[in-house]
C-alpha atoms as a PDB file:
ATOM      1  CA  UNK A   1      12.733 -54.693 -55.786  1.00  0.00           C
ATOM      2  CA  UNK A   2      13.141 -52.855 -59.007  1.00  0.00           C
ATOM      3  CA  UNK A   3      15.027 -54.065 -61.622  1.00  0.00           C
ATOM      4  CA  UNK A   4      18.656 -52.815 -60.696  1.00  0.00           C
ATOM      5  CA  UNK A   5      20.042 -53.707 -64.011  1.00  0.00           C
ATOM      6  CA  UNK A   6      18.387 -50.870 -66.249  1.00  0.00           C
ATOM      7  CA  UNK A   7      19.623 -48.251 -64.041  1.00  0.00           C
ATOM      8  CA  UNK A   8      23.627 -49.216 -64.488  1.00  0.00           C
ATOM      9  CA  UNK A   9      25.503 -45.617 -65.322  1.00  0.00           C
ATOM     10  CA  UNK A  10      22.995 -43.620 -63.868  1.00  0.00           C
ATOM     11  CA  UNK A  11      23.910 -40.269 -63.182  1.00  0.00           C
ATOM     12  CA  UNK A  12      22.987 -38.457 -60.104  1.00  0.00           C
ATOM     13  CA  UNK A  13      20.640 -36.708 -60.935  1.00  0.00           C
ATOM     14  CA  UNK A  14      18.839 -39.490 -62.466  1.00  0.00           C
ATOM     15  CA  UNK A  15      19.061 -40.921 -59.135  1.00  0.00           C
ATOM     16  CA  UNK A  16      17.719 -37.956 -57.307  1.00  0.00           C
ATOM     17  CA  UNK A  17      14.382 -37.881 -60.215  1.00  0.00           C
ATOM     18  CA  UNK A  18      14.208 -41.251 -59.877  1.00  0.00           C
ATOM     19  CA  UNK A  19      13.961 -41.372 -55.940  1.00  0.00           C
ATOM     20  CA  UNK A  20      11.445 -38.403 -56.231  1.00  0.00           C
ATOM     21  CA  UNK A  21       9.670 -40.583 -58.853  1.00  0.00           C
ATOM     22  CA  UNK A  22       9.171 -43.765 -56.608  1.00  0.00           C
ATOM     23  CA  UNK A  23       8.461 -41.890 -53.185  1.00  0.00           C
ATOM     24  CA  UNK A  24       5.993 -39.249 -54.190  1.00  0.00           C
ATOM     25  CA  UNK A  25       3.118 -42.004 -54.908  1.00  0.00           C
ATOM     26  CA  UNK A  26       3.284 -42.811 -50.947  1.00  0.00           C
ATOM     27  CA  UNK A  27       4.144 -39.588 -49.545  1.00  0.00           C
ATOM     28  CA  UNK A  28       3.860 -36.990 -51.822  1.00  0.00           C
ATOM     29  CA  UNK A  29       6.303 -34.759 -53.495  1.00  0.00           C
ATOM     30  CA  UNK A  30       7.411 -32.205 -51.115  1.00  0.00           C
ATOM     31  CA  UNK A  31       8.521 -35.170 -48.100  1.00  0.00           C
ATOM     32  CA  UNK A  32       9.816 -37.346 -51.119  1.00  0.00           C
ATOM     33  CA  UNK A  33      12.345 -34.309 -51.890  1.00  0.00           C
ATOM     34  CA  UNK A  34      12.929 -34.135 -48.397  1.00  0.00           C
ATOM     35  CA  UNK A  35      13.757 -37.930 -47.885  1.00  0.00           C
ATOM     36  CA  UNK A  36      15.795 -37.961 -51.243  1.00  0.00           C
ATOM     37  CA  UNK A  37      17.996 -35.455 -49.817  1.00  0.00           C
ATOM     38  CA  UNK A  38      18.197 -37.495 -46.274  1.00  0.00           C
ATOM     39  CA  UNK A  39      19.137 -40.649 -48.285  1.00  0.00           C
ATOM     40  CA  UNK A  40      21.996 -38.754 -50.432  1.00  0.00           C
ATOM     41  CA  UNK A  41      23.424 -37.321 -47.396  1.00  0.00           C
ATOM     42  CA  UNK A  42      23.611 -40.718 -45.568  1.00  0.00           C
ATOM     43  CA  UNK A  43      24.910 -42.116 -49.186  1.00  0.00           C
ATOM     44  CA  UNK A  44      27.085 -39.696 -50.335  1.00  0.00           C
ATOM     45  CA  UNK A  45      27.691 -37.370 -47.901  1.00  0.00           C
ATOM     46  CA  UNK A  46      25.846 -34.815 -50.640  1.00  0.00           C
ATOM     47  CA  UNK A  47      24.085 -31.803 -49.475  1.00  0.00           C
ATOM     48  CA  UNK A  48      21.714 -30.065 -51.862  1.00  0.00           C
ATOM     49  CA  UNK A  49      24.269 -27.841 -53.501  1.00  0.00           C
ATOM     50  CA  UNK A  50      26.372 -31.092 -54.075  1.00  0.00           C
ATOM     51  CA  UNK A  51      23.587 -33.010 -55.706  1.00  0.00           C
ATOM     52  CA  UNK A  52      23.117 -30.009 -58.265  1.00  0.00           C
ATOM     53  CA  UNK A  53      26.976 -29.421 -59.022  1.00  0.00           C
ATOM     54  CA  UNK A  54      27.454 -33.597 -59.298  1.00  0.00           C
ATOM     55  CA  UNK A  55      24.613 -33.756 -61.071  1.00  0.00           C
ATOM     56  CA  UNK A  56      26.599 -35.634 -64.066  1.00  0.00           C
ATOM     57  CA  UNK A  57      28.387 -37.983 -61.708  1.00  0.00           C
ATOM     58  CA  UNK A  58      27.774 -41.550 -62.458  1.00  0.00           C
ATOM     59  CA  UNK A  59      26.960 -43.237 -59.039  1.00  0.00           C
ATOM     60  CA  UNK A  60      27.945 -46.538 -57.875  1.00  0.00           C
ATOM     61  CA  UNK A  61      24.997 -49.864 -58.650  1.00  0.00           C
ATOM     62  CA  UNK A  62      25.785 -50.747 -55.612  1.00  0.00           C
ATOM     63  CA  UNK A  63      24.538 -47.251 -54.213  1.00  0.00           C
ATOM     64  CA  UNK A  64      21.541 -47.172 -56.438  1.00  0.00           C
ATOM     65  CA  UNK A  65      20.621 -50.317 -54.802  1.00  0.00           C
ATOM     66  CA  UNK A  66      20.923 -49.640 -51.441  1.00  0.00           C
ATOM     67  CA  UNK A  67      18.276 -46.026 -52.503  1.00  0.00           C
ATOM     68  CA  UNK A  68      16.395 -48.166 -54.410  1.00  0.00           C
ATOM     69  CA  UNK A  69      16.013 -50.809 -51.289  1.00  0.00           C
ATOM     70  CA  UNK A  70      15.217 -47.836 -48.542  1.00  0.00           C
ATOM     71  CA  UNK A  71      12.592 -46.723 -51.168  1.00  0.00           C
ATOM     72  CA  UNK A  72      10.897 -50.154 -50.881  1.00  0.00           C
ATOM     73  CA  UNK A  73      10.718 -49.483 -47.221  1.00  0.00           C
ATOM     74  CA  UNK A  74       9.650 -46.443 -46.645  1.00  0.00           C
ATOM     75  CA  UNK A  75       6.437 -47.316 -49.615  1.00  0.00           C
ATOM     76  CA  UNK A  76       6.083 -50.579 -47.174  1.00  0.00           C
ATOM     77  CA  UNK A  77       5.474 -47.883 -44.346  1.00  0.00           C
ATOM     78  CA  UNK A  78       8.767 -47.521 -42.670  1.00  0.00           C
ATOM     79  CA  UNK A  79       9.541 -44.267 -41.426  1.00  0.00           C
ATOM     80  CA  UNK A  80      13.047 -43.403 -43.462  1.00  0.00           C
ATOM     81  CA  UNK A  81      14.434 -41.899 -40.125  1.00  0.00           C
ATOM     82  CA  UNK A  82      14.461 -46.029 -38.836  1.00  0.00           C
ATOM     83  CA  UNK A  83      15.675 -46.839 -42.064  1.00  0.00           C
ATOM     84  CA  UNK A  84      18.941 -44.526 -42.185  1.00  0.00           C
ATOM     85  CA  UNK A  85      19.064 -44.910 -38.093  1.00  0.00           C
ATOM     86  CA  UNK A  86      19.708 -41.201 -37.618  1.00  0.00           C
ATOM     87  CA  UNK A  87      17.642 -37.924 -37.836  1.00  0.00           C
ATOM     88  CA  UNK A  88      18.656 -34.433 -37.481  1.00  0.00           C
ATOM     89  CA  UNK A  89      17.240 -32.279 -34.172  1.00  0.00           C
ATOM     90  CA  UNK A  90      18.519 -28.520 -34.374  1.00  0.00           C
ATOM     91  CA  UNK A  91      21.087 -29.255 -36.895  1.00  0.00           C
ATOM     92  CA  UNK A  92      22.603 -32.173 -34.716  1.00  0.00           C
ATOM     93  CA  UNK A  93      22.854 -35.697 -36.288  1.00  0.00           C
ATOM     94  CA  UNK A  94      21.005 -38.239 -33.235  1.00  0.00           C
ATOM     95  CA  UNK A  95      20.800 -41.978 -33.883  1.00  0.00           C
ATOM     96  CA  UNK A  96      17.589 -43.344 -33.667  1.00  0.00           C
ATOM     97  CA  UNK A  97      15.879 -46.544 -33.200  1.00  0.00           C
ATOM     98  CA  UNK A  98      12.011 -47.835 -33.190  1.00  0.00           C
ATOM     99  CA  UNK A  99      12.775 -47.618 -29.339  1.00  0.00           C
ATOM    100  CA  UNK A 100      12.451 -44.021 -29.513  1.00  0.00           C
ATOM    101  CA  UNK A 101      10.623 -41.071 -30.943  1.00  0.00           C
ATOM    102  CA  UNK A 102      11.706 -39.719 -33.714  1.00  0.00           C
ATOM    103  CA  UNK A 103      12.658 -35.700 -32.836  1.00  0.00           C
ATOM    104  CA  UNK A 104      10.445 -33.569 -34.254  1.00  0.00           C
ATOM    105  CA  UNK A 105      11.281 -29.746 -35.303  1.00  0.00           C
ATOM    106  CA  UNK A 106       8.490 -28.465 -32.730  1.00  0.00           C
ATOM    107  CA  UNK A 107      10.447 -29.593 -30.048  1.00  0.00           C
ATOM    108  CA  UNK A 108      13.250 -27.396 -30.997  1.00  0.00           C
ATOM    109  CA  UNK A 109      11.091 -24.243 -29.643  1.00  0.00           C
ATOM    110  CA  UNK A 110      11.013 -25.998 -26.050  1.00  0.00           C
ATOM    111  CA  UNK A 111      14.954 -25.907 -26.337  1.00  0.00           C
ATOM    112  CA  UNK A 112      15.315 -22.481 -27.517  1.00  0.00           C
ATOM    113  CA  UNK A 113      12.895 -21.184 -24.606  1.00  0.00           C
ATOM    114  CA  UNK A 114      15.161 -22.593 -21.902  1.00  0.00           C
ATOM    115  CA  UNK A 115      18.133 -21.443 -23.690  1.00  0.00           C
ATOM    116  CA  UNK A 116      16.945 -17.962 -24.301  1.00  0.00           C
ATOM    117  CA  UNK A 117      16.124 -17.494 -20.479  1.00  0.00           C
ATOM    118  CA  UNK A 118      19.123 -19.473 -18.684  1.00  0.00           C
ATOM    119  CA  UNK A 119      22.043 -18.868 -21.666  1.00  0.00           C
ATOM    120  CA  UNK A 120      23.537 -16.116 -19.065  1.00  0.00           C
ATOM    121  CA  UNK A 121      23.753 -18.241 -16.451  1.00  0.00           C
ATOM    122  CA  UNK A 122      25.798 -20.579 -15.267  1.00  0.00           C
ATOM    123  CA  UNK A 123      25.326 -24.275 -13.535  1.00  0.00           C
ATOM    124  CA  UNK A 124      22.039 -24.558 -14.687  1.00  0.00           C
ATOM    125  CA  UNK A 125      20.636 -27.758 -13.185  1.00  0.00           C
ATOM    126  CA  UNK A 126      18.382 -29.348 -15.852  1.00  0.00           C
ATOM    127  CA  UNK A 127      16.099 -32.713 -15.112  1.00  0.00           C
ATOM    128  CA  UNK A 128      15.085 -34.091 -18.502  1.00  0.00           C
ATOM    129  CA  UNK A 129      11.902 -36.339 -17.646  1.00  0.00           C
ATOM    130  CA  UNK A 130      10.867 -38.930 -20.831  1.00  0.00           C
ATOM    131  CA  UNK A 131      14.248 -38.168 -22.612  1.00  0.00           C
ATOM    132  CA  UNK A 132      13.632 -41.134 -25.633  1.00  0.00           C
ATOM    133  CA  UNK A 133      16.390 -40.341 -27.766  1.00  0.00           C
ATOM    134  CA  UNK A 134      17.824 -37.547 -25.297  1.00  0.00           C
ATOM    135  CA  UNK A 135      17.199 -35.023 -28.072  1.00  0.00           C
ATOM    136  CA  UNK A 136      16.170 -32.436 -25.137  1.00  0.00           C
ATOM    137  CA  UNK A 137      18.689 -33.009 -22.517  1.00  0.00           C
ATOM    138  CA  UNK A 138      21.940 -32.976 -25.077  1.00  0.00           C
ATOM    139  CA  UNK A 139      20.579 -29.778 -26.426  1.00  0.00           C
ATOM    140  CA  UNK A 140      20.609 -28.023 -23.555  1.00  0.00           C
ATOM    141  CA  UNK A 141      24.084 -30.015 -22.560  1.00  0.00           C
ATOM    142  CA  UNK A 142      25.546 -28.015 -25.636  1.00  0.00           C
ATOM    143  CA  UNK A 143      24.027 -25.070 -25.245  1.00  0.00           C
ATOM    144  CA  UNK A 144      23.658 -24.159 -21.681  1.00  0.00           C
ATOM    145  CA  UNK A 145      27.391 -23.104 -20.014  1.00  0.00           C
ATOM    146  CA  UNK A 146      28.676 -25.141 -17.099  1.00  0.00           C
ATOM    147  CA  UNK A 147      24.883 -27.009 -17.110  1.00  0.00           C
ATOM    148  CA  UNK A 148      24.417 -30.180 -14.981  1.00  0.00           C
ATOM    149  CA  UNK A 149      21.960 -32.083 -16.736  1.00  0.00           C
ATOM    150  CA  UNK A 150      19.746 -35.255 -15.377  1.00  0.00           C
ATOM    151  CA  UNK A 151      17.683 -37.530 -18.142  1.00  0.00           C
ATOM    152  CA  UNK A 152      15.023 -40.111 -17.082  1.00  0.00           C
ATOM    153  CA  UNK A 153      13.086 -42.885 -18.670  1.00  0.00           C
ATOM    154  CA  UNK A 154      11.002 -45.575 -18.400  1.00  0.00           C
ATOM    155  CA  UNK A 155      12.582 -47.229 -21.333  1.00  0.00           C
ATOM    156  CA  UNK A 156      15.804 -48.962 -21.071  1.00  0.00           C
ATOM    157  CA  UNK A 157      16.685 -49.672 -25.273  1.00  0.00           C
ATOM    158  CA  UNK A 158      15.307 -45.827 -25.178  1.00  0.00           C
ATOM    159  CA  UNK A 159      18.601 -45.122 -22.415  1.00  0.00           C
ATOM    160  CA  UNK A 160      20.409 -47.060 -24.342  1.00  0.00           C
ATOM    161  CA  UNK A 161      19.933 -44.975 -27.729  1.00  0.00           C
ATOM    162  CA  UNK A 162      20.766 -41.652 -25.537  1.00  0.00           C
ATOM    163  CA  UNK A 163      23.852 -43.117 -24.036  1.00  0.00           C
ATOM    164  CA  UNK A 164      24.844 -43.444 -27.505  1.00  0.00           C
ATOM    165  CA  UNK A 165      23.833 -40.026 -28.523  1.00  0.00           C
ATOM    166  CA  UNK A 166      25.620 -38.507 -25.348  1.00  0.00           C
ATOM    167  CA  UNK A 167      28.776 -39.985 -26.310  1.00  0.00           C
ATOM    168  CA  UNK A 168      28.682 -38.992 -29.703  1.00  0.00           C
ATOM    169  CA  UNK A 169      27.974 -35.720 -29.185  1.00  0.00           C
ATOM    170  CA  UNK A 170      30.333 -35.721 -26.069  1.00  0.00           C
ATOM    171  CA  UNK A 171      28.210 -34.484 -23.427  1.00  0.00           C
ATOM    172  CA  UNK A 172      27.949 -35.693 -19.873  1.00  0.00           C
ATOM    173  CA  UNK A 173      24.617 -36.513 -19.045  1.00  0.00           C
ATOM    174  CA  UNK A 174      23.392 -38.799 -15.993  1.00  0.00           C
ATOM    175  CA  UNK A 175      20.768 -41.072 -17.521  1.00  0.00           C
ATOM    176  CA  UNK A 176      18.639 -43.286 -15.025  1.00  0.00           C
ATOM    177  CA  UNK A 177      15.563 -45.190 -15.399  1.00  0.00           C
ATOM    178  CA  UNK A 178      12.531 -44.249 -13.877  1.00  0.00           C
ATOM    179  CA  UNK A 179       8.696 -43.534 -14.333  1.00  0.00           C
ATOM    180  CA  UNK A 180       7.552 -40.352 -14.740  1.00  0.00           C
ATOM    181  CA  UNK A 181       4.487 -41.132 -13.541  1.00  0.00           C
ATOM    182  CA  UNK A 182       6.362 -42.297  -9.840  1.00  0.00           C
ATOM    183  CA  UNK A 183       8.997 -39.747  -9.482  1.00  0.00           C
ATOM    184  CA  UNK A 184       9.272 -38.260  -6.166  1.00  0.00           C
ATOM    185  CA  UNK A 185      12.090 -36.390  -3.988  1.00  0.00           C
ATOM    186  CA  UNK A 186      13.526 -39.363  -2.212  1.00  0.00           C
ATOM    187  CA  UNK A 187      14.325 -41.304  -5.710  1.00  0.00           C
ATOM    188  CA  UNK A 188      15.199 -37.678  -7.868  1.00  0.00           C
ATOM    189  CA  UNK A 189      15.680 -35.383  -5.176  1.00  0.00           C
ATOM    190  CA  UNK A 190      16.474 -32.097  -6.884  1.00  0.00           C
ATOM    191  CA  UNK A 191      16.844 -29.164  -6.757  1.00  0.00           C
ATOM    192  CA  UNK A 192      16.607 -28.407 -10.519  1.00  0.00           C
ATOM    193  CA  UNK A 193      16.867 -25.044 -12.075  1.00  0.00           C
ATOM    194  CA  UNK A 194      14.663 -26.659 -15.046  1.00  0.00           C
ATOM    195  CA  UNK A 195      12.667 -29.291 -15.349  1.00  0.00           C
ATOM    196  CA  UNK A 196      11.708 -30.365 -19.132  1.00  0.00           C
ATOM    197  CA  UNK A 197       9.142 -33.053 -20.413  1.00  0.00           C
ATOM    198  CA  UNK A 198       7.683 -33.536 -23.963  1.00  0.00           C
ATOM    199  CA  UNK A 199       5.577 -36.347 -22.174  1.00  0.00           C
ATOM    200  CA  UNK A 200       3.445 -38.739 -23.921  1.00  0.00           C
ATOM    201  CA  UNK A 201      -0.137 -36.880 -25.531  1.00  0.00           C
ATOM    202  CA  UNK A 202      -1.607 -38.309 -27.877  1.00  0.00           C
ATOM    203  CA  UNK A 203      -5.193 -39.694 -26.512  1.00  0.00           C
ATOM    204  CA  UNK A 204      -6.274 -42.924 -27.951  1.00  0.00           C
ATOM    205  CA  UNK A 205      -9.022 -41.804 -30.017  1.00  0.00           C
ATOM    206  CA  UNK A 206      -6.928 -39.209 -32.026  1.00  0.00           C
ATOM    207  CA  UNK A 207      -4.896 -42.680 -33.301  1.00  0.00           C
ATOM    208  CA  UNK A 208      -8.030 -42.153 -36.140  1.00  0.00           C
ATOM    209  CA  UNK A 209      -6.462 -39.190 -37.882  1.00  0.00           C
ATOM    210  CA  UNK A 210      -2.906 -39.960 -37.558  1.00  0.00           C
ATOM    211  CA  UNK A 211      -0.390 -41.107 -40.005  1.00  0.00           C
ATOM    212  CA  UNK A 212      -0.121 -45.044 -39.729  1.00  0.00           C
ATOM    213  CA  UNK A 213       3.661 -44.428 -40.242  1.00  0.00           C
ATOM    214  CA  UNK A 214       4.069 -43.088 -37.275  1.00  0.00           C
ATOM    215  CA  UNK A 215       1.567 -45.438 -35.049  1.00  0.00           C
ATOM    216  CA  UNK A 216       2.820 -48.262 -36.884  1.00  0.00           C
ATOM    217  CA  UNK A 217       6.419 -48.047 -35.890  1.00  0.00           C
ATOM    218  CA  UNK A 218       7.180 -45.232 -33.062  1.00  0.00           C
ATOM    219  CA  UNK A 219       6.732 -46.427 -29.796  1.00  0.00           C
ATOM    220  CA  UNK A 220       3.402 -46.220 -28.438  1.00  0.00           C
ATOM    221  CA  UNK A 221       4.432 -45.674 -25.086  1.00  0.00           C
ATOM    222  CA  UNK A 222       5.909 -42.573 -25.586  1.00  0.00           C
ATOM    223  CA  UNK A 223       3.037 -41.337 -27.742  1.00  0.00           C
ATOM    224  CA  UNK A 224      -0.411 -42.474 -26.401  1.00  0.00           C
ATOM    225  CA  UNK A 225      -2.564 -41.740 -23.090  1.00  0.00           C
ATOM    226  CA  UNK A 226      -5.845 -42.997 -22.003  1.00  0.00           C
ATOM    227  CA  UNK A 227      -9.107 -41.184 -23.378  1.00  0.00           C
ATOM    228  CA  UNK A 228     -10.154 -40.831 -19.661  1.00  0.00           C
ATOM    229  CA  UNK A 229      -7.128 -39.150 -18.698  1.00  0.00           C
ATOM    230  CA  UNK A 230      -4.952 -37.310 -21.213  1.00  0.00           C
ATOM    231  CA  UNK A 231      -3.332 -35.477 -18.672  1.00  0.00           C
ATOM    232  CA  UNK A 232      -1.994 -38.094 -16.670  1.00  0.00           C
ATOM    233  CA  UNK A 233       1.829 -37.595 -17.635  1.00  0.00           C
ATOM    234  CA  UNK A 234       1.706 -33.323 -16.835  1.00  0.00           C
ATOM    235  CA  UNK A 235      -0.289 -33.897 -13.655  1.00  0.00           C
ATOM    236  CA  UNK A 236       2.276 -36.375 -12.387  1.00  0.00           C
ATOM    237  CA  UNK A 237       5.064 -34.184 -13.600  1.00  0.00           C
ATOM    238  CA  UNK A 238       4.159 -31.300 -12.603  1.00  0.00           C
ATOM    239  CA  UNK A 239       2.956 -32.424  -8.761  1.00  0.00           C
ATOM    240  CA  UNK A 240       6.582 -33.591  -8.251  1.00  0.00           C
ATOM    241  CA  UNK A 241       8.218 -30.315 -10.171  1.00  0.00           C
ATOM    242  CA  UNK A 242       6.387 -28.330  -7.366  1.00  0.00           C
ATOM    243  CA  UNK A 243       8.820 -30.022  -4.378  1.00  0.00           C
ATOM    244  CA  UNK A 244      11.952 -30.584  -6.753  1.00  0.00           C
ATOM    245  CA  UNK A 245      12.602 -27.075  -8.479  1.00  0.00           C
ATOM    246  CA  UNK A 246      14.362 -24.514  -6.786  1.00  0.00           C
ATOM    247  CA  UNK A 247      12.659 -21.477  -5.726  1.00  0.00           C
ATOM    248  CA  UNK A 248      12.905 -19.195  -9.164  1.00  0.00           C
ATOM    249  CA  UNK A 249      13.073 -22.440 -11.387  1.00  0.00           C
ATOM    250  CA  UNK A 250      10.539 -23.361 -14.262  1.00  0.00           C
ATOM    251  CA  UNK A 251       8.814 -26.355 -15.326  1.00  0.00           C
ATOM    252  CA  UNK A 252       8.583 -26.755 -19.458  1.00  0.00           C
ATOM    253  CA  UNK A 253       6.111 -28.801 -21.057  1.00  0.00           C
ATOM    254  CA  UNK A 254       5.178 -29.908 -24.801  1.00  0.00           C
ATOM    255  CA  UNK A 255       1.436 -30.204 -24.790  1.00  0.00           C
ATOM    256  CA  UNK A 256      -1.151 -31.725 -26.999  1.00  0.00           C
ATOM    257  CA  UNK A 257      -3.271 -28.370 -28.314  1.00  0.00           C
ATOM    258  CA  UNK A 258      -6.158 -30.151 -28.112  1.00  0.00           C
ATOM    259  CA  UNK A 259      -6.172 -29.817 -24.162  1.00  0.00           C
ATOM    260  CA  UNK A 260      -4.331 -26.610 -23.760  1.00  0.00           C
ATOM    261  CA  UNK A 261      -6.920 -25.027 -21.205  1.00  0.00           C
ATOM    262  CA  UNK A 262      -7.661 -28.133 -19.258  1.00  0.00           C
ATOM    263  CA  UNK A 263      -3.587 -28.208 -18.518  1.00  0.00           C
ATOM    264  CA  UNK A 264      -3.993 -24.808 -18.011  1.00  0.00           C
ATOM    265  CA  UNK A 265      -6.640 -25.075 -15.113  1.00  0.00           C
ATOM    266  CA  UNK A 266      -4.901 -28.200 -13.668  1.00  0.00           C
ATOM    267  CA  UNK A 267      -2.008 -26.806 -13.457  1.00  0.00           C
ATOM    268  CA  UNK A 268      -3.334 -23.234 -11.754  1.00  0.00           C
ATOM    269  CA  UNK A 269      -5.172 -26.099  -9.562  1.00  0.00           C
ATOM    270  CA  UNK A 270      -1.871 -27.351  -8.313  1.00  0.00           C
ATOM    271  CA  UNK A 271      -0.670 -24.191  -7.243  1.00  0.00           C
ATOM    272  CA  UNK A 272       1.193 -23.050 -10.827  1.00  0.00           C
ATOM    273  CA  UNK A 273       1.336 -19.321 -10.935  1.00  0.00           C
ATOM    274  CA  UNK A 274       2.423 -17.403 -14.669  1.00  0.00           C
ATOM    275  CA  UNK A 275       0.888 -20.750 -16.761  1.00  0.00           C
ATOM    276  CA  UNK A 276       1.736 -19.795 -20.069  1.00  0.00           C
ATOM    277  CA  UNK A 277       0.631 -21.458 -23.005  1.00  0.00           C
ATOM    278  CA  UNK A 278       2.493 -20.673 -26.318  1.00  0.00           C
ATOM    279  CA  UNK A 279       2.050 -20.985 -29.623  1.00  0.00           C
ATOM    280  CA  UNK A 280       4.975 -22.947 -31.989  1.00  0.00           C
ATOM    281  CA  UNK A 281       6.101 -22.199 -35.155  1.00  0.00           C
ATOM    282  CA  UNK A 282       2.674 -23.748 -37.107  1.00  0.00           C
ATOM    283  CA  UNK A 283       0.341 -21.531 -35.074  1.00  0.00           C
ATOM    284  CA  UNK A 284      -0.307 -24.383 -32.487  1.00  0.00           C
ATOM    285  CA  UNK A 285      -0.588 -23.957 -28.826  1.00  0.00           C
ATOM    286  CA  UNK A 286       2.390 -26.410 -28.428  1.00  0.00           C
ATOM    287  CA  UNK A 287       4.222 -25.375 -24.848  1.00  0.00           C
ATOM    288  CA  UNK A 288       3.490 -24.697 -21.286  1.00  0.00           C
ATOM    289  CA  UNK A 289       5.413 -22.431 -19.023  1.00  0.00           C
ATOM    290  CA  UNK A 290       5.267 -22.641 -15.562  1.00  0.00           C
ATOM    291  CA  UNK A 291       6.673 -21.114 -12.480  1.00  0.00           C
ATOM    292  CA  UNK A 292       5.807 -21.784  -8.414  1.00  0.00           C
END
């Protein structure tokens, strides 16, 4: 650790330069802002216009040392959203665990798709399929009126983290563990207005050129797929989507960009009419659209 006993008296925003200071080495400046702010908020309960008008506040040792510890971490390779145990999806506070994915912002476009097509309507049966922290299903819980909402996994500490999520954000879901890769009308019979998967799509080789804080420590189950068949998880998904949604429903995917056409022409294979694949926020072809 660093030597707590020089930084007695410090001020907050010598805390905030001095969090910037040990982080950007190992991540670089713009995330170490980001995580300093994460870190005072789970601290201090500071936003960013706090930390600038308490700027002269003297902060606790005992706080410094508890920043100055998660700093070790996350330099050790930790992702800080494990560290704190909570990260922010749509501007909703989820715990999360290394049992689950950690939401990403992309995502969020999946959820405002649904929710800009089904917001007028209401009992809008949703099936969730791969829900990890349940960052999809309680998003459309919240937003979607009168919306019954089904969540699966394979991953029971994963259920377990979305139970918890449910309840704090006091929405009824029905969790259940099953496979996505086995789902099939007699154990999920349906009919669903929606079906939703960010499924695992990452192939093995791509593990290369990613960020070892993120293969390191998020579970590789919900991130990887064989080389020889990247697709396995949408062709699975979507055979069983074509018994289980009702007539004028609509099957959601987040998809790798790297194999945007192939999911294209396996899904037109299957019978898929009106595949759309569109771009998120970055420029990336990100989501597929589907209808029967």
């Amino acid at each position: 650790m660093h030597g707590y006993i020089r930084y007695n008296n410090m001020t907050v925003s010598e805390l905030r330069k001095h969090i910037i200071d040990r982080l950007t080495p190992a991540v670089g400046v713009t995330e170490a802002v980001a995580m300093m702010r994460e870190m005072f908020l789970k601290l201090k309960g500071y936003k960013p216009v706090d930390i600038a008008l308490y700027g002269n506040r003297i902060v606790l040792q005992e706080s410094v040392c508890i920043a100055d510890g998660w700093c070790e971490r996350v330099i050790a390779g930790e992702p800080l959203q494990y560290i704190l145990g909570t990260a922010y999806f749509m501007g909703m506070e989820f715990v999360v665990s290394p049992a689950v994915l950690i939401p990403r912002p992309e995502t969020a476009g999946l959820v405002d798709m649904i929710v800009d097509r089904y917001a007028d309507r209401t009992a809008v049966r949703v099936l969730d399929v791969g829900t990890g922290s349940g960052c999809i299903a309680i998003a459309l819980a919240r937003a979607l009126r009168f919306a019954s909402v089904d969540a699966i996994d394979i991953s029971a500490p994963a259920l377990s983290v979305a139970g918890e999520n449910a309840a704090k954000m006091r929405v009824d879901i029905s969790f259940q563990q099953k496979d996505a890769l086995a789902l099939s009308m007699k154990t999920l019979p349906g009919p669903y207005d929606v079906i939703v998967s960010n499924p695992p799509y990452i192939a093995q080789h791509e593990r290369a050129d990613m960020n070892p804080r993120v293969y390191a420590n998020e579970p590789a189950q919900a991130l990887f797929v064989p080389d020889s068949d990247p697709l396995i998880f949408y062709r699975a998904i979507a055979g069983y989507a074509l018994q289980a949604l009702d007539a004028d429903g609509t099957l959601y995917f987040e998809i790798n960009p790297l194999y945007s056409e192939q999911l294209r022409s396996m899904l037109a294979a299957q019978g898929w009419r009106d595949v759309d694949i569109i771009r998120d926020y970055k420029g990336n072809y990100r989501f597929a659209v589907c209808r029967i």
